[in-house]
PDB file of N, CA and C in Angstrom:
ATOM      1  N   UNK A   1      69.478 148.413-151.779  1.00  0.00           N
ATOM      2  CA  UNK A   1      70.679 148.556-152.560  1.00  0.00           C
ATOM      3  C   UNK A   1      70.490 147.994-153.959  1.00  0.00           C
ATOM      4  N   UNK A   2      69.599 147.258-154.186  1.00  0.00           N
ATOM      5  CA  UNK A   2      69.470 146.236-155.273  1.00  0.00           C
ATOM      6  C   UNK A   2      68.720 147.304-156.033  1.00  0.00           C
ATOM      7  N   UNK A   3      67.793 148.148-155.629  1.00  0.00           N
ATOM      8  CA  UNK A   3      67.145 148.897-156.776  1.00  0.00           C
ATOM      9  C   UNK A   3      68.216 150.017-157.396  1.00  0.00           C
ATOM     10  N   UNK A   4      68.587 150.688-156.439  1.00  0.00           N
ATOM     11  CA  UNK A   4      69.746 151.461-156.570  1.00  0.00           C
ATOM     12  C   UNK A   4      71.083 150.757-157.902  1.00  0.00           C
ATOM     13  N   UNK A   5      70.803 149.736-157.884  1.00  0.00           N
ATOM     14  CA  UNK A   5      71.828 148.564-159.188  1.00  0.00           C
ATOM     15  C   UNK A   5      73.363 148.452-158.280  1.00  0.00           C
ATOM     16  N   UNK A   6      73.294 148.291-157.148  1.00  0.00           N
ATOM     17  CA  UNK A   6      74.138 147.774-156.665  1.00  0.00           C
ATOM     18  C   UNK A   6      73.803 146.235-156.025  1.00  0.00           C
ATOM     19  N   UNK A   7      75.219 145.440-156.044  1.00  0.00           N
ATOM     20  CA  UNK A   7      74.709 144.283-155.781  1.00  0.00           C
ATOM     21  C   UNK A   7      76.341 143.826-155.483  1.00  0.00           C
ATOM     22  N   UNK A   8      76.327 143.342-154.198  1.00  0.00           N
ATOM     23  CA  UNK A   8      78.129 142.896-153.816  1.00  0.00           C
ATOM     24  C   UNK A   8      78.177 141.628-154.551  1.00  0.00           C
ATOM     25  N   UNK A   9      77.090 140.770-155.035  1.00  0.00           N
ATOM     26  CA  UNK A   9      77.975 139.389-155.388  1.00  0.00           C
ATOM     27  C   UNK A   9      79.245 139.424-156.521  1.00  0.00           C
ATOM     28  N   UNK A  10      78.852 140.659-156.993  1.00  0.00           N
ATOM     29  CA  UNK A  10      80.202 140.894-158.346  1.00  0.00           C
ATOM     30  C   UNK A  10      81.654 141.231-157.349  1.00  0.00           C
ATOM     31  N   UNK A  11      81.412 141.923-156.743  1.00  0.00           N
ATOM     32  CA  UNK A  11      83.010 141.681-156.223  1.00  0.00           C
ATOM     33  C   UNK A  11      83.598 140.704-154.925  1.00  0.00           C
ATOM     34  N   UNK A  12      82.714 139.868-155.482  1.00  0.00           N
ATOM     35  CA  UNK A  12      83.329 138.229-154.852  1.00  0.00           C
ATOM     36  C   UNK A  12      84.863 137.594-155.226  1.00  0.00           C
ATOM     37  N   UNK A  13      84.846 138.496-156.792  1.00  0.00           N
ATOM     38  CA  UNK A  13      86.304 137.834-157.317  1.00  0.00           C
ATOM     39  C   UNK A  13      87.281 138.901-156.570  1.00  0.00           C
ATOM     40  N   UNK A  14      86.736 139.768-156.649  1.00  0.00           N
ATOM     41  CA  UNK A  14      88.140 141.119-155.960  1.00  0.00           C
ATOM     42  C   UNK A  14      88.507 140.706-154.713  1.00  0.00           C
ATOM     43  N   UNK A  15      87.374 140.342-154.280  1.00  0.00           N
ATOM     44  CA  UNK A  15      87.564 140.002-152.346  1.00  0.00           C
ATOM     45  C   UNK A  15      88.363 138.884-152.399  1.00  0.00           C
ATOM     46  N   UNK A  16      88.509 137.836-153.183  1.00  0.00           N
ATOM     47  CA  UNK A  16      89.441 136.679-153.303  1.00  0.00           C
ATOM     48  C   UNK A  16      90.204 136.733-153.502  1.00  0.00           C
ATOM     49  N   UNK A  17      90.505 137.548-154.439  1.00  0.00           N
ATOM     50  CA  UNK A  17      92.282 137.706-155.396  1.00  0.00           C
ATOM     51  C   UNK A  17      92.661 139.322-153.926  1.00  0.00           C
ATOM     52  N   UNK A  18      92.088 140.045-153.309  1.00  0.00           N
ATOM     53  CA  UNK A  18      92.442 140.874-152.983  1.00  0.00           C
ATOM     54  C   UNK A  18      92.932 139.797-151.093  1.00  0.00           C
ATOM     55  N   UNK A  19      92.360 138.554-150.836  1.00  0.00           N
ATOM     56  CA  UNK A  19      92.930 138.032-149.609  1.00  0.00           C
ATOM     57  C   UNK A  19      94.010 137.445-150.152  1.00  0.00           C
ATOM     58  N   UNK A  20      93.869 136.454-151.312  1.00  0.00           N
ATOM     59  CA  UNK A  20      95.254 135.941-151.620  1.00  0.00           C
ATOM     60  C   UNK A  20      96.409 136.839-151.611  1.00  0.00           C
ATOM     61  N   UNK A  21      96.438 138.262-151.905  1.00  0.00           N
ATOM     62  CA  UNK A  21      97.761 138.762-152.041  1.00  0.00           C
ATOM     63  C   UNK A  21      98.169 139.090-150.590  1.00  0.00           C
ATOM     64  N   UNK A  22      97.160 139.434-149.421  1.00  0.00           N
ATOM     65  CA  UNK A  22      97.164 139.932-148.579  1.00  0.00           C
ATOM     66  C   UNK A  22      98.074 138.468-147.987  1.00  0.00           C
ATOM     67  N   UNK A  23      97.345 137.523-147.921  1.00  0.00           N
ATOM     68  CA  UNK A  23      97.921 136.344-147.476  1.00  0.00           C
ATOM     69  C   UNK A  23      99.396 135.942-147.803  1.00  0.00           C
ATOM     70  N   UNK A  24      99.687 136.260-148.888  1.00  0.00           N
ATOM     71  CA  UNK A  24     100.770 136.084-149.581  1.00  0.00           C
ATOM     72  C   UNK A  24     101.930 136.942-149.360  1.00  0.00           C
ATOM     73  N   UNK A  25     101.625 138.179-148.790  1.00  0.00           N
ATOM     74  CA  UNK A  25     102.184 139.485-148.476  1.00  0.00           C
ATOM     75  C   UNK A  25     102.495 139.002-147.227  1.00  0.00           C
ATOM     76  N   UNK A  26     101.364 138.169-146.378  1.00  0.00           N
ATOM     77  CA  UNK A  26     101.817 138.265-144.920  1.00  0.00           C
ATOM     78  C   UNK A  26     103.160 136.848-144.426  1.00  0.00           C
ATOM     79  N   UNK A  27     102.682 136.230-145.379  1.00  0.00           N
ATOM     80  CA  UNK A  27     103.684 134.794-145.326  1.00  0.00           C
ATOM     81  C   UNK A  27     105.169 135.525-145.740  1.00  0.00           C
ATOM     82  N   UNK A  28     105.083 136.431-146.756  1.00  0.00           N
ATOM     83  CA  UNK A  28     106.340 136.686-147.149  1.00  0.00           C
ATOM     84  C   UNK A  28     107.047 137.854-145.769  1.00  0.00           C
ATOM     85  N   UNK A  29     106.220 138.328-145.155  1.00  0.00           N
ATOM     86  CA  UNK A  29     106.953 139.284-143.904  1.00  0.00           C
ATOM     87  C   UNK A  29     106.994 138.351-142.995  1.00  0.00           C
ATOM     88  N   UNK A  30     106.669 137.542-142.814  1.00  0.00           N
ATOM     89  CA  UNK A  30     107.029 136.438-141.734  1.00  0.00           C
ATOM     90  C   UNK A  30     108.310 135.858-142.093  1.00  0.00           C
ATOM     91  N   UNK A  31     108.234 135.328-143.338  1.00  0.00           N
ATOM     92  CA  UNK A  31     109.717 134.638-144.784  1.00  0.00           C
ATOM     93  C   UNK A  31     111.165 135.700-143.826  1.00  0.00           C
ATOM     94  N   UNK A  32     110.798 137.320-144.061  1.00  0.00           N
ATOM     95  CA  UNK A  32     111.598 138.053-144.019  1.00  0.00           C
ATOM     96  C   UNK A  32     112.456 138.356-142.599  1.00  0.00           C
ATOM     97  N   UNK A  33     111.044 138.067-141.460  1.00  0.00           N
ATOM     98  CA  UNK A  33     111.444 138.624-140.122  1.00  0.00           C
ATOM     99  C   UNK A  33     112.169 137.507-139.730  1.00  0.00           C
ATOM    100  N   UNK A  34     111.578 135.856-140.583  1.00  0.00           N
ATOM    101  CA  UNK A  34     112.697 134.571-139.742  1.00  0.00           C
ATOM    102  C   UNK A  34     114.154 134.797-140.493  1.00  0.00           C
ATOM    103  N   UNK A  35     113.696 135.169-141.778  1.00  0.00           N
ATOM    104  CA  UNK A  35     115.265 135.418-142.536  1.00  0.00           C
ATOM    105  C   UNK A  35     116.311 136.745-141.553  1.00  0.00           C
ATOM    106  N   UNK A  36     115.747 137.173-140.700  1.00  0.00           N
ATOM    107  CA  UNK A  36     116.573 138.415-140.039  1.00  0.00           C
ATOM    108  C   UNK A  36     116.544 137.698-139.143  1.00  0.00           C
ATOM    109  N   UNK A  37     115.938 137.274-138.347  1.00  0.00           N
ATOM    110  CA  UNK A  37     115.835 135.922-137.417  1.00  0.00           C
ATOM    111  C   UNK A  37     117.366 135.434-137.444  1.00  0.00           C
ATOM    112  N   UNK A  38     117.602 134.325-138.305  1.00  0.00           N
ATOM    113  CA  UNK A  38     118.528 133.369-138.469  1.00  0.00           C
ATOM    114  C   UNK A  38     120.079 134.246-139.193  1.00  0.00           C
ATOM    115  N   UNK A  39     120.136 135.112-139.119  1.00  0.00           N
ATOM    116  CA  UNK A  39     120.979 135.858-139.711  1.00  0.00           C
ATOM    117  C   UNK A  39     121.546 135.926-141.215  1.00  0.00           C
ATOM    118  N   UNK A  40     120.356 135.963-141.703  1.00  0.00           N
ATOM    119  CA  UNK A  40     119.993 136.071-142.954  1.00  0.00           C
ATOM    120  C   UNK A  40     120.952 135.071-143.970  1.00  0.00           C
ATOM    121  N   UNK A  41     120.885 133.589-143.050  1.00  0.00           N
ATOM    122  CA  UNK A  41     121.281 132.024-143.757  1.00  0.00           C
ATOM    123  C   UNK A  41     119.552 131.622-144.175  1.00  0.00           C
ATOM    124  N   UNK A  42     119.008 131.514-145.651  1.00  0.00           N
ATOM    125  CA  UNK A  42     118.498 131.214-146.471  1.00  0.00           C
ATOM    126  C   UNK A  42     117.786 129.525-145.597  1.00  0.00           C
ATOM    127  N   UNK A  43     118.517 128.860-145.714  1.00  0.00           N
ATOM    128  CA  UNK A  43     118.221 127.764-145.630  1.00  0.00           C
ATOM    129  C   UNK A  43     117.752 127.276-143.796  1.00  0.00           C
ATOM    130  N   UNK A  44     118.417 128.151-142.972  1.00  0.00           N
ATOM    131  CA  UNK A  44     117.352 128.039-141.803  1.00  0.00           C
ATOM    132  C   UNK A  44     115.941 129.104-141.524  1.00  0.00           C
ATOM    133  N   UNK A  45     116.181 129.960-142.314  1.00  0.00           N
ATOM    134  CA  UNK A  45     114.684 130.440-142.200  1.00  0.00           C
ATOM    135  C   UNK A  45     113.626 129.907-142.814  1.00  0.00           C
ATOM    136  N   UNK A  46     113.792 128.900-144.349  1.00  0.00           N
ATOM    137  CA  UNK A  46     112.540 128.447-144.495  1.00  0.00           C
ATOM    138  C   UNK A  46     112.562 126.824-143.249  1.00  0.00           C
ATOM    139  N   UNK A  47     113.686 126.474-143.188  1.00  0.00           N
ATOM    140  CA  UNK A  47     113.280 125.438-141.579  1.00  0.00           C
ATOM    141  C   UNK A  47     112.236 126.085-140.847  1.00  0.00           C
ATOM    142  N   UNK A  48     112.205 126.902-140.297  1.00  0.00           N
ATOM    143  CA  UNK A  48     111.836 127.962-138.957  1.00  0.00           C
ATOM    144  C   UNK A  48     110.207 128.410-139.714  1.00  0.00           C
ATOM    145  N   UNK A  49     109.961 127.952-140.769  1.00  0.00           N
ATOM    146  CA  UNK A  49     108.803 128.423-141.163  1.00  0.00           C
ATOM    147  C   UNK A  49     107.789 127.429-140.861  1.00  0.00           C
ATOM    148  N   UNK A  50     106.559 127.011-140.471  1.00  0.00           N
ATOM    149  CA  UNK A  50     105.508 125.869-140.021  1.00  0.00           C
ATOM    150  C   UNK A  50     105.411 125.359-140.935  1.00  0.00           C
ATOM    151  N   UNK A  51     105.361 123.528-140.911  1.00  0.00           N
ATOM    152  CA  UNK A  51     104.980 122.948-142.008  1.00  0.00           C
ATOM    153  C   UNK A  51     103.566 123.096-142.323  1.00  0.00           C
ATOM    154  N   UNK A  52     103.154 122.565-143.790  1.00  0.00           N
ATOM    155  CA  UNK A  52     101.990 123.035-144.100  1.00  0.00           C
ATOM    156  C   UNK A  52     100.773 121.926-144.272  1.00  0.00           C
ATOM    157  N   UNK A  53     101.459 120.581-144.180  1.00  0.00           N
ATOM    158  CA  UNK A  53     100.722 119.401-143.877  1.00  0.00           C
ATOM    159  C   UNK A  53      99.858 119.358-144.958  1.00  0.00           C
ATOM    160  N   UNK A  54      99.923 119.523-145.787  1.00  0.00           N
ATOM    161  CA  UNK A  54      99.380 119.150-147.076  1.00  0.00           C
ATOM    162  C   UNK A  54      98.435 117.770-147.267  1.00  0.00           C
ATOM    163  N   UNK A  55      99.495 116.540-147.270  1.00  0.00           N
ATOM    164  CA  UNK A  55      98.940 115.400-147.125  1.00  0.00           C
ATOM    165  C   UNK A  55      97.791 115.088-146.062  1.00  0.00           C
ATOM    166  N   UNK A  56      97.814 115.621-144.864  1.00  0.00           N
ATOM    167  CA  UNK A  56      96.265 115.454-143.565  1.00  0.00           C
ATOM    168  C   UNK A  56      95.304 116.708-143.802  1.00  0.00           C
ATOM    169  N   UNK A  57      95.819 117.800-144.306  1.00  0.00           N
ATOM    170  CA  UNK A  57      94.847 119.229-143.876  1.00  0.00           C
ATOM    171  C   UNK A  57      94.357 119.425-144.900  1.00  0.00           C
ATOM    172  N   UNK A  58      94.460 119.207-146.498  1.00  0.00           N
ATOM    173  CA  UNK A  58      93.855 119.421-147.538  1.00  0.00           C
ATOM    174  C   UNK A  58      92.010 119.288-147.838  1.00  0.00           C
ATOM    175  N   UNK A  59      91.864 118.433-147.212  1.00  0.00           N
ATOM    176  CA  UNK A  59      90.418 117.723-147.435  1.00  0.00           C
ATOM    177  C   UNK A  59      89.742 118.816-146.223  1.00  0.00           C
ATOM    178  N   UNK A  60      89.679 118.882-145.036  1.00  0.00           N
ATOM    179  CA  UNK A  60      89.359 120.139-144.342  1.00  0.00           C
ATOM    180  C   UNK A  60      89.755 121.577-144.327  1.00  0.00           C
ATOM    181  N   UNK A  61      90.874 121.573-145.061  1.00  0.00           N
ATOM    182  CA  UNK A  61      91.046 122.927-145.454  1.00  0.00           C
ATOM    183  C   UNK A  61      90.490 123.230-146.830  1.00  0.00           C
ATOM    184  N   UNK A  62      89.940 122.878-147.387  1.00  0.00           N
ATOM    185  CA  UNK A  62      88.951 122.625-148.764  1.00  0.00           C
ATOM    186  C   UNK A  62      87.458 122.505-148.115  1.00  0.00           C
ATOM    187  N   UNK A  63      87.169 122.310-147.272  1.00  0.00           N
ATOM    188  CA  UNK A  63      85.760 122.695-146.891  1.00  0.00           C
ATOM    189  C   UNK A  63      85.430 123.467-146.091  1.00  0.00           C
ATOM    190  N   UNK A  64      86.494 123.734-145.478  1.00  0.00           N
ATOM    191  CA  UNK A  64      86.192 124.968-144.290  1.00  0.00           C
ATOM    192  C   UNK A  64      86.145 126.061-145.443  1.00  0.00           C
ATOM    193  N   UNK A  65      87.074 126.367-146.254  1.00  0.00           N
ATOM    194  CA  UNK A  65      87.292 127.780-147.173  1.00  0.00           C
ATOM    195  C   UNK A  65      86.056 127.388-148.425  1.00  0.00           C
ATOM    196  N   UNK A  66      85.509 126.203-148.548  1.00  0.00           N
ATOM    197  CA  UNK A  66      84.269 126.338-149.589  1.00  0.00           C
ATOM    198  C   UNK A  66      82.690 126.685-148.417  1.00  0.00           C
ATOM    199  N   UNK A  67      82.650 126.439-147.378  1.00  0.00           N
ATOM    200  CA  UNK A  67      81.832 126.545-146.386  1.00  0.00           C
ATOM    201  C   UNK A  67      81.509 128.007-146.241  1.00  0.00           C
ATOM    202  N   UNK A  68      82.978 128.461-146.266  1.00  0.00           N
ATOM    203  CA  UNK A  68      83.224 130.402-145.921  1.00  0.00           C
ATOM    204  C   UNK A  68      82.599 131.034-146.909  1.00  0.00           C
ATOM    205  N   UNK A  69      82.979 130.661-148.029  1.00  0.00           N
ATOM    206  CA  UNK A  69      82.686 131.043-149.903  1.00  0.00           C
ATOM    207  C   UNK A  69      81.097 131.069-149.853  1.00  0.00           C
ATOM    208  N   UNK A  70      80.592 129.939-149.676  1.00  0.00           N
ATOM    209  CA  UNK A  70      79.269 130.064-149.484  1.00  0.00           C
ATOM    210  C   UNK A  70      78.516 130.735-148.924  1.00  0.00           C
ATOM    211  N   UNK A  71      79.104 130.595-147.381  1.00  0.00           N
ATOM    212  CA  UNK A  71      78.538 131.586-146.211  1.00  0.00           C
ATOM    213  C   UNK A  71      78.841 133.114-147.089  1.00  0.00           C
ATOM    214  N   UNK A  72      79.592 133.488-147.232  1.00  0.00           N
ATOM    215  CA  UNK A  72      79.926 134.729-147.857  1.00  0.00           C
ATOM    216  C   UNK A  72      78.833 135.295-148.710  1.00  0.00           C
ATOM    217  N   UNK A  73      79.022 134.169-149.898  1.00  0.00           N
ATOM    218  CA  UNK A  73      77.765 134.901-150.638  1.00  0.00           C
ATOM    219  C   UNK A  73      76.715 135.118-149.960  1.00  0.00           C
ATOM    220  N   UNK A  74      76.309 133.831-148.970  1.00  0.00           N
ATOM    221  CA  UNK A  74      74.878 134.127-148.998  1.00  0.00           C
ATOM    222  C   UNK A  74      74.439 135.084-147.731  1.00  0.00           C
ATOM    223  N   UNK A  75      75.889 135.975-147.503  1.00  0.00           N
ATOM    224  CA  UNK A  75      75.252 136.768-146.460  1.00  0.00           C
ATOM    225  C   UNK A  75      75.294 138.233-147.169  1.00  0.00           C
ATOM    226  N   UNK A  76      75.810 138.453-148.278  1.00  0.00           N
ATOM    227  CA  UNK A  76      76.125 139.438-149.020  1.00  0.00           C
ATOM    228  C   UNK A  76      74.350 139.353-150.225  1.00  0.00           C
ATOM    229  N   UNK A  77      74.250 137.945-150.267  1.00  0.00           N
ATOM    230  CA  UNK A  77      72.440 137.992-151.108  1.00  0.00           C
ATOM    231  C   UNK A  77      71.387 138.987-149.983  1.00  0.00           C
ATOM    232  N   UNK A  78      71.977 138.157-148.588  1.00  0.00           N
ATOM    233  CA  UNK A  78      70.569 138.562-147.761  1.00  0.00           C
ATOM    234  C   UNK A  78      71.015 140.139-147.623  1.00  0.00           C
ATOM    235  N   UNK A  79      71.819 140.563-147.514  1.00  0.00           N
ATOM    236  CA  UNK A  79      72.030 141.840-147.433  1.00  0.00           C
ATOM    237  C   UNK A  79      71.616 142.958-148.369  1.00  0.00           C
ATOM    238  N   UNK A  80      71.708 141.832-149.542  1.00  0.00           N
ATOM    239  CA  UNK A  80      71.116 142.758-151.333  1.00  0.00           C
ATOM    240  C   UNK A  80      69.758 142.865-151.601  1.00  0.00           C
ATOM    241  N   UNK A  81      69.383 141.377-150.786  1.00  0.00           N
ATOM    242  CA  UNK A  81      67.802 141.342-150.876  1.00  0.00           C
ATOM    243  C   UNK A  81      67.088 141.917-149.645  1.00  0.00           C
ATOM    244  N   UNK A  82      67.257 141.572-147.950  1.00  0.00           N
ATOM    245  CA  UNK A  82      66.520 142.118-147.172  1.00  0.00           C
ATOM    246  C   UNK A  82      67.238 143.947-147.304  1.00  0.00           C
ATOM    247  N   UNK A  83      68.434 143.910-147.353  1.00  0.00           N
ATOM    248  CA  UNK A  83      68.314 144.959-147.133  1.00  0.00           C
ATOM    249  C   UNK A  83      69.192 144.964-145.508  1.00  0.00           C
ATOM    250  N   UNK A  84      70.112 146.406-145.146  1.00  0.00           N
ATOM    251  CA  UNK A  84      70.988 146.281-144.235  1.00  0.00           C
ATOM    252  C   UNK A  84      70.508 146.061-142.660  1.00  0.00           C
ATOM    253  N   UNK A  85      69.552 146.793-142.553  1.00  0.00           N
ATOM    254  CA  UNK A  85      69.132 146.389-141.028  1.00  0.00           C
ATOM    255  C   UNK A  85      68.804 144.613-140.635  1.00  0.00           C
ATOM    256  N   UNK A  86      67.748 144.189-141.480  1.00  0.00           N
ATOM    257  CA  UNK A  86      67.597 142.957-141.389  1.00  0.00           C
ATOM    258  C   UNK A  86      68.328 141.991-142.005  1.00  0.00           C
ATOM    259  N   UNK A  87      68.978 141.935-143.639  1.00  0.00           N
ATOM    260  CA  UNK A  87      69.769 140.953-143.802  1.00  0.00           C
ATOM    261  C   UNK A  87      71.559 141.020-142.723  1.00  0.00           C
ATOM    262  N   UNK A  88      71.651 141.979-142.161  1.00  0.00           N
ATOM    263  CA  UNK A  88      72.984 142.064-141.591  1.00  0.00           C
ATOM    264  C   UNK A  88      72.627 141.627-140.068  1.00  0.00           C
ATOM    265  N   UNK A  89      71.703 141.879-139.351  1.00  0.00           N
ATOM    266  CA  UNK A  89      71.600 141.001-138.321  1.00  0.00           C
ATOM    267  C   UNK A  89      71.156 139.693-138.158  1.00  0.00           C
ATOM    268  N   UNK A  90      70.374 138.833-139.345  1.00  0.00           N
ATOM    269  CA  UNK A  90      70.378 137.527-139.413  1.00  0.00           C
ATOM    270  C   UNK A  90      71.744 137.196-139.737  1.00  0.00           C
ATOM    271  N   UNK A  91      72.846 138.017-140.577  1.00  0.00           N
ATOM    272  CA  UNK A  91      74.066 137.215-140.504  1.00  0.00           C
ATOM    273  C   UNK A  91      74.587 137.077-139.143  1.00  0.00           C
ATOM    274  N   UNK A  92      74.498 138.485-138.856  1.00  0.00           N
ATOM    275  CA  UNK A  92      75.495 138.239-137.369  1.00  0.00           C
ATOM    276  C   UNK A  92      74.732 137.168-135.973  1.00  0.00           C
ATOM    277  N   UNK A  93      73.356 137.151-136.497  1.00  0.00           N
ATOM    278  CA  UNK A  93      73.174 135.686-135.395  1.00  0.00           C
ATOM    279  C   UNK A  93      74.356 134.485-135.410  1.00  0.00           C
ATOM    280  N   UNK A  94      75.079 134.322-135.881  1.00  0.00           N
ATOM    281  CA  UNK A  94      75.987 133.210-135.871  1.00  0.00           C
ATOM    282  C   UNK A  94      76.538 133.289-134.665  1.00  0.00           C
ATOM    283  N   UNK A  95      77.005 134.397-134.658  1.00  0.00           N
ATOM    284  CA  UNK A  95      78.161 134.707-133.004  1.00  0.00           C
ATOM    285  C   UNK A  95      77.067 134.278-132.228  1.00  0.00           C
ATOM    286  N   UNK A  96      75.697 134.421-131.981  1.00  0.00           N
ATOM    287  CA  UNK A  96      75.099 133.969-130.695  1.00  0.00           C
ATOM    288  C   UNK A  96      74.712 132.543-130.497  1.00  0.00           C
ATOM    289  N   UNK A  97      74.663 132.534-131.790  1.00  0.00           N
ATOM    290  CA  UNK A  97      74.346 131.020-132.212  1.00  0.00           C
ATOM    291  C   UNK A  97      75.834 130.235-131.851  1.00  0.00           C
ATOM    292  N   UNK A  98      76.528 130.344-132.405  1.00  0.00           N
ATOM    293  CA  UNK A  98      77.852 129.519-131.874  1.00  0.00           C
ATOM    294  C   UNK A  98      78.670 129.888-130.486  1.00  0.00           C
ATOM    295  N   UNK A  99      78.112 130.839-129.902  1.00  0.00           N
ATOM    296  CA  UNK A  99      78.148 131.196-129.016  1.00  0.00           C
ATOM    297  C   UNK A  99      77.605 130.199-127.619  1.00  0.00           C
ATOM    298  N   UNK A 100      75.966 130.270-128.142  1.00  0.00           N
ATOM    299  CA  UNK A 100      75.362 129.028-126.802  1.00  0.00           C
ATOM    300  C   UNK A 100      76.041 127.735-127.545  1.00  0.00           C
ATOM    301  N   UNK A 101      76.101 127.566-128.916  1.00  0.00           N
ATOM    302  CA  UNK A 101      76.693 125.901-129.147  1.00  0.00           C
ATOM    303  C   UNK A 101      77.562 125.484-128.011  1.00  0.00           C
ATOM    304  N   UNK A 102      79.039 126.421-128.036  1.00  0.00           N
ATOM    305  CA  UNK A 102      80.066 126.451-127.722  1.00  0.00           C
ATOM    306  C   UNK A 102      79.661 126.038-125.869  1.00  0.00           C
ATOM    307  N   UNK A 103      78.778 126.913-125.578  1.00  0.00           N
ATOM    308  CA  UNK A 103      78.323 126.864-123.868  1.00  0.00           C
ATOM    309  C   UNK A 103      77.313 125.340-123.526  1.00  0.00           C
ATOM    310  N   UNK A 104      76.569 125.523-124.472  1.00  0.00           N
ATOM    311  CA  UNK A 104      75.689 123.887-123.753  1.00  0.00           C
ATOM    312  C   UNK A 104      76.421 122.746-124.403  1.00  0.00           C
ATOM    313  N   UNK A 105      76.999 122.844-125.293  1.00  0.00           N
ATOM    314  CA  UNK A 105      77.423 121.590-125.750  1.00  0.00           C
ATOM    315  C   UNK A 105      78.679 121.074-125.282  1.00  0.00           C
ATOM    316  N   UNK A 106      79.673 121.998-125.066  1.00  0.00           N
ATOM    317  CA  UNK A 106      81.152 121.447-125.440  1.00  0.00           C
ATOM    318  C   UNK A 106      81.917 121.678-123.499  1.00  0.00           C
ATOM    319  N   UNK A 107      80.158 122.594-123.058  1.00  0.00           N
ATOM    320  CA  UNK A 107      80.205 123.185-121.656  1.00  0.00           C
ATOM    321  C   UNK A 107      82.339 123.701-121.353  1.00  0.00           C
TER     322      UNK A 107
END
């Protein structure tokens, strides 16, 4: 793909700004279905919405989503550089890989 002058790391920004809206879209149909929920009183549907724990979840929710970012690129490099047969099945070793983790370790 790379000789061809294609190369996914450029639309790393689209894929970001294109989950945020998605994310944002989905919080707001949730916003809507508790607001029909509660009979469309304002002030018990954002009650009825999950808190977001800001103060405990920030510091792991900041490394899990920089962990992803990373992983991302660098499965979108191996893909540019090996190429689809081989860079796309060293990504997908993870599932087998966290797969036995999940079985010998946590049994």
């Amino acid at each position: 793909a790379q000789r061809e002058g294609f190369g996914g790391a450029a639309y790393l920004i689209s894929y970001a700004v294109g989950s945020m809206i998605v994310n944002a879209a989905m919080w707001l149909i949730y916003f809507l279905y508790c607001l029909h929920q509660r009979r469309y009183n304002f002030r018990d549907a954002v009650d009825a919405l999950p808190d977001f724990h800001f103060d405990k979840l920030w510091m792991p929710g900041c490394l899990a989503g920089s962990l992803y970012s990373v992983a991302n690129f660098g499965s979108i490099l191996a893909v540019t550089y090996l190429g689809q047969g081989v860079g796309f099945s060293l990504c997908q070793v993870q599932i087998l890989v966290s797969g036995l983790w999940g079985i010998f370790y946590f049994k």
